[in-house]
N, C-alpha and C. Protein backbone atom coordinates (compact mmCIF):
# COMPACT_ATOMS: atom_id res chain seq x y z
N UNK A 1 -6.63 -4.73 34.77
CA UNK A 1 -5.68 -5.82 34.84
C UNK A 1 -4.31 -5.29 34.43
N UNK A 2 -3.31 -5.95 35.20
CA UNK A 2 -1.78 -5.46 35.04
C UNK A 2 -1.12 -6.27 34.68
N UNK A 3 -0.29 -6.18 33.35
CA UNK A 3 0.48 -7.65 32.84
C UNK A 3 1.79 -6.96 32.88
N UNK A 4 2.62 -8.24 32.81
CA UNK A 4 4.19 -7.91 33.37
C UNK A 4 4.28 -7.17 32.16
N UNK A 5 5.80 -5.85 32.69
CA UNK A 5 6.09 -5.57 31.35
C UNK A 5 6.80 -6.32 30.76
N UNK A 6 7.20 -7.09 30.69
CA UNK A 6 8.60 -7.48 29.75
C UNK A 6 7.88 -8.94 28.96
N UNK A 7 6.42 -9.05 28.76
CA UNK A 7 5.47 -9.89 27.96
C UNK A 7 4.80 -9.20 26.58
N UNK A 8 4.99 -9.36 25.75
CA UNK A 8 4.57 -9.04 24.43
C UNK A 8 3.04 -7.88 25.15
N UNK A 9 2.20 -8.42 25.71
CA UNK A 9 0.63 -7.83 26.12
C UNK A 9 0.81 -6.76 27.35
N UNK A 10 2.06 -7.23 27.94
CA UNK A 10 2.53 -5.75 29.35
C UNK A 10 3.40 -4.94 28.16
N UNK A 11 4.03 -4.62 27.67
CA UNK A 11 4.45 -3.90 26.40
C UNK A 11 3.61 -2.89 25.91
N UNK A 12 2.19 -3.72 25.48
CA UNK A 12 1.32 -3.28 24.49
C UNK A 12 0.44 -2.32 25.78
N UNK A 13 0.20 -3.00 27.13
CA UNK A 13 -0.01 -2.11 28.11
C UNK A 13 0.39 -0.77 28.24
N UNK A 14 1.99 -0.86 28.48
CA UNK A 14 2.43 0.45 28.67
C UNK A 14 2.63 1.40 27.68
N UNK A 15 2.71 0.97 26.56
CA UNK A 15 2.55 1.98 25.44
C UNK A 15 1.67 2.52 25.24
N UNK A 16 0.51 2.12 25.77
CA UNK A 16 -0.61 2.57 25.48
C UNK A 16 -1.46 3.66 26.43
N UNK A 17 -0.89 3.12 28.12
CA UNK A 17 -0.85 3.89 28.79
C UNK A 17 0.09 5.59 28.63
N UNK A 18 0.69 4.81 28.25
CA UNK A 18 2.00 6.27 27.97
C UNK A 18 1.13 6.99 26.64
N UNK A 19 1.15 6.36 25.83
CA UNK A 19 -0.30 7.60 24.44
C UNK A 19 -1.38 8.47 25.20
N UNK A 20 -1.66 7.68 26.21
CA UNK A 20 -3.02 8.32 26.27
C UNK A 20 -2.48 9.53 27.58
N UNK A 21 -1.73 9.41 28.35
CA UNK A 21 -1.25 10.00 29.22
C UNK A 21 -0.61 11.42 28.20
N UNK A 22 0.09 10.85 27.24
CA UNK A 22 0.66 12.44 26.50
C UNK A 22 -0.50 12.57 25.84
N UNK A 23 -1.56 11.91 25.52
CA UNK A 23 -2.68 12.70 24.87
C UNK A 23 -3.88 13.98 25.72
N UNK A 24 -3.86 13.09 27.13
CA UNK A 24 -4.30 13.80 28.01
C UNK A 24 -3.65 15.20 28.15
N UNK A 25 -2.20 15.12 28.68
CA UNK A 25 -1.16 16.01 28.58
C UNK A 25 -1.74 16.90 27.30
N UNK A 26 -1.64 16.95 26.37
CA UNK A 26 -1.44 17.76 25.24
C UNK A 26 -3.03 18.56 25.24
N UNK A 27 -3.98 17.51 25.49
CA UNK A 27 -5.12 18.61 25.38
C UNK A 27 -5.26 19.72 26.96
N UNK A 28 -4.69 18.92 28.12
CA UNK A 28 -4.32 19.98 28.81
C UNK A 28 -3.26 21.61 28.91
N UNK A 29 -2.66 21.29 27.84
CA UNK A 29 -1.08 22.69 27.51
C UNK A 29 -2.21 23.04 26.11
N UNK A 30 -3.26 22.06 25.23
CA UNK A 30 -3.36 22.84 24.02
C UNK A 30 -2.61 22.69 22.61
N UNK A 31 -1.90 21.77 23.12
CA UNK A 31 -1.01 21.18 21.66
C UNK A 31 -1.67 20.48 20.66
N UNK A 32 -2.87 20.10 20.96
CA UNK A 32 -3.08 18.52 20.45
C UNK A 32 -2.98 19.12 19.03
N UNK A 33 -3.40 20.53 18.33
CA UNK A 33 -3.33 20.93 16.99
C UNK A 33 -1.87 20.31 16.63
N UNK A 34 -0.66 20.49 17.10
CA UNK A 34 0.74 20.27 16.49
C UNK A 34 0.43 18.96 16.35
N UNK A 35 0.17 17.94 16.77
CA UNK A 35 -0.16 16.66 16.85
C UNK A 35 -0.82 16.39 15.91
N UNK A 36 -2.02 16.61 15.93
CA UNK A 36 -2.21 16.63 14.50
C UNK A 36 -1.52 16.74 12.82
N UNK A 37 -1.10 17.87 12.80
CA UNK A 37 -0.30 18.55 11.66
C UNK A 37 0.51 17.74 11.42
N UNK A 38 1.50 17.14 12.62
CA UNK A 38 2.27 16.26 12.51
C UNK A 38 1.81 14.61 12.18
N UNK A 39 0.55 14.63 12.33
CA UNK A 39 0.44 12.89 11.47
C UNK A 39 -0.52 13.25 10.23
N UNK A 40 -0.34 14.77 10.10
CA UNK A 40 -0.81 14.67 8.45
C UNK A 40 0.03 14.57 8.00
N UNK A 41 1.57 15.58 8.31
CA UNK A 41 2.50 15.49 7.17
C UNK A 41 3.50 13.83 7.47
N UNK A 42 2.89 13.40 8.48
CA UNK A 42 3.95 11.93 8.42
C UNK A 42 2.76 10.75 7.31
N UNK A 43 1.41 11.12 7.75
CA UNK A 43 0.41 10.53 6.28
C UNK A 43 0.76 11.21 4.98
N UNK A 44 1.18 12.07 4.10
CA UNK A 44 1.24 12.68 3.32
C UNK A 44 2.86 11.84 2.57
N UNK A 45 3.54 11.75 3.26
CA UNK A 45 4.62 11.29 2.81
C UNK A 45 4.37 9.97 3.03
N UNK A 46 3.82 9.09 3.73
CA UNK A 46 3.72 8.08 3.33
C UNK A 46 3.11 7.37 2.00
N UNK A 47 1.81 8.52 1.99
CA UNK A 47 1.15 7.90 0.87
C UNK A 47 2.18 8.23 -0.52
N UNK A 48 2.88 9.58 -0.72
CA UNK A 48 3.60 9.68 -1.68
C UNK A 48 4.63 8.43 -2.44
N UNK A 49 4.89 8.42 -0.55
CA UNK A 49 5.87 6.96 -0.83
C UNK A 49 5.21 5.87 -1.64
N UNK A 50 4.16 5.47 -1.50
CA UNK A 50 3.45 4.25 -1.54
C UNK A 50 2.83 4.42 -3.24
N UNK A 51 2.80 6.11 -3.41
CA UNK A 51 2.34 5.82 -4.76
C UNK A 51 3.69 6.48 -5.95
N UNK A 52 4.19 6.39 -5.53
CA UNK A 52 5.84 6.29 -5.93
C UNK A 52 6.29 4.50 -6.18
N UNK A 53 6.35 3.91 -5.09
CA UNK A 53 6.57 2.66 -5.33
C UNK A 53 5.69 2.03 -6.45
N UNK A 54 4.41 2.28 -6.18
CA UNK A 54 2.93 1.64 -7.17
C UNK A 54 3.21 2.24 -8.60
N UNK A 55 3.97 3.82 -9.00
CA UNK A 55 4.00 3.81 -10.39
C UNK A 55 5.12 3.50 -10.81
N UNK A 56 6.22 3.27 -9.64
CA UNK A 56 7.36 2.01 -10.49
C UNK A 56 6.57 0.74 -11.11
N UNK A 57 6.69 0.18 -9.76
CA UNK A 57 5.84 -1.40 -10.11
C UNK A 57 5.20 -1.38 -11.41
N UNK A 58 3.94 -0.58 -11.48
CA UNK A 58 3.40 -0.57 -12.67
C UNK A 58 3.97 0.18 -13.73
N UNK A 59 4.75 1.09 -13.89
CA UNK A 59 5.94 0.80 -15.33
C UNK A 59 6.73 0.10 -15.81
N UNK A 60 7.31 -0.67 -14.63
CA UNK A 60 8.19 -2.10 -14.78
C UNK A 60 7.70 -3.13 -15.47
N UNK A 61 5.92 -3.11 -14.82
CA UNK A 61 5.56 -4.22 -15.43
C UNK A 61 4.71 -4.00 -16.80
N UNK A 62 4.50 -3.07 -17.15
CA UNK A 62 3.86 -2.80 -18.32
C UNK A 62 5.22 -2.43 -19.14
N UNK A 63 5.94 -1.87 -19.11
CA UNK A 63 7.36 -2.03 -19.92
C UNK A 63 7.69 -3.59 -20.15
N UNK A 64 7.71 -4.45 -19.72
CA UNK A 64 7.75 -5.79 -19.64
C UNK A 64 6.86 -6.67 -20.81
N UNK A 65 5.41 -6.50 -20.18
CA UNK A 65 4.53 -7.05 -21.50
C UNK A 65 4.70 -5.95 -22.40
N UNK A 66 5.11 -5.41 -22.86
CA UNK A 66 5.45 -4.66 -23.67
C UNK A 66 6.51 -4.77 -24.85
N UNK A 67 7.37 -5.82 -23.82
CA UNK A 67 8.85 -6.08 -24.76
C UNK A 67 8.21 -7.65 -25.46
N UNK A 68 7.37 -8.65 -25.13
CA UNK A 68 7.15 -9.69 -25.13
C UNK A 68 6.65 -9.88 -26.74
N UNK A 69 7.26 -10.51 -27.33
CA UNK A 69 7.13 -10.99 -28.65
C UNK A 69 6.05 -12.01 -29.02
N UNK A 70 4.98 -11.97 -29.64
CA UNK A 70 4.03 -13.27 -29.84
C UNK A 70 4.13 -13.54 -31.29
N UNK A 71 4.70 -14.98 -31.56
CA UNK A 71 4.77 -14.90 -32.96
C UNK A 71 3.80 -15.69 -33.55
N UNK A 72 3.26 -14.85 -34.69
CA UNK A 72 2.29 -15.43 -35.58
C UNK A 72 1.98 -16.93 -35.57
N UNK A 73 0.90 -17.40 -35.80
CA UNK A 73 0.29 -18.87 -35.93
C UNK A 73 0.85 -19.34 -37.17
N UNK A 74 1.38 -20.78 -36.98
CA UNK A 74 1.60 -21.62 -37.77
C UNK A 74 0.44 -21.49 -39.08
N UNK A 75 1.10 -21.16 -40.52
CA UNK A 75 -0.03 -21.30 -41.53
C UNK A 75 -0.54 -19.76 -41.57
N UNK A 76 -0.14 -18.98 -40.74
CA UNK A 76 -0.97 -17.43 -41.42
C UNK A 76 -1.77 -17.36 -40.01
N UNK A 77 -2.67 -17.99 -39.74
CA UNK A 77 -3.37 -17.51 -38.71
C UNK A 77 -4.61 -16.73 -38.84
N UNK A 78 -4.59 -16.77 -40.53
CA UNK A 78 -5.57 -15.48 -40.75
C UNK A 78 -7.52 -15.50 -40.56
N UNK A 79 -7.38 -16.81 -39.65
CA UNK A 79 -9.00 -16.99 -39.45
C UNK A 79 -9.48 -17.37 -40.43
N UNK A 80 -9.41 -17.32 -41.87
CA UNK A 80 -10.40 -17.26 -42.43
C UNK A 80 -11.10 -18.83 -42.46
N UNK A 81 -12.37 -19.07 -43.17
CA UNK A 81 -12.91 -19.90 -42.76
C UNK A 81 -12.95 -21.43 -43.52
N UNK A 82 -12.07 -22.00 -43.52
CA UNK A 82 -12.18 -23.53 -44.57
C UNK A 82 -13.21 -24.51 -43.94
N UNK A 83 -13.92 -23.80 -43.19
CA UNK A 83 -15.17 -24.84 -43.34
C UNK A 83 -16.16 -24.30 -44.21
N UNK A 84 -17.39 -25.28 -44.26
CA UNK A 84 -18.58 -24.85 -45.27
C UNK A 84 -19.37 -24.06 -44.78
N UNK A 85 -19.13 -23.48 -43.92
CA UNK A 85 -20.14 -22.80 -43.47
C UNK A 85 -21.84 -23.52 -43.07
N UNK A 86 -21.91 -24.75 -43.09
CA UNK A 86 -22.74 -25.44 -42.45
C UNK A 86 -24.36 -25.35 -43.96
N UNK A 87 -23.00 -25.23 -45.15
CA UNK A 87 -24.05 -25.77 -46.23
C UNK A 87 -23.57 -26.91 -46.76
């Protein structure tokens, strides 16, 4: 089936046609190794990215509860027990 191009799904058609056509291509010349290499090192920096962002986030936010002040219970707080202990 052939959908127009200029529709969100004829778009997704021809792009896809066009991948597989340079994929064909590439194992015919023998490239497909560079192809490879090349979406490790474009995965490699992504993930860096991603865990770059994740140990901001999480220093920001643990620096945060960190600064947060809880002040003591009215009266001491100290638990201890003013009931009878159930004598």
């Amino acid at each position: 089936m052939i959908f127009a191009p200029w529709t969100p799904v004829g778009v997704v058609e021809l792009e896809v046609r066009r991948r597989l056509a340079r994929a064909r291509l590439a194992d015919e010349r023998g490239d497909r190794g560079a192809s490879v290499i090349e979406w490790v090192i474009i995965t490699g920096i992504l993930v860096a990215i991603a865990v770059a962002v994740g140990l901001t986030i999480y220093n920001r936010i643990t620096q945060e509860a960190n600064s947060i002040t809880i002040p003591d219970a009215p009266g001491g707080g100290g638990g201890g027990g003013g009931g009878t202990g159930g004598e």
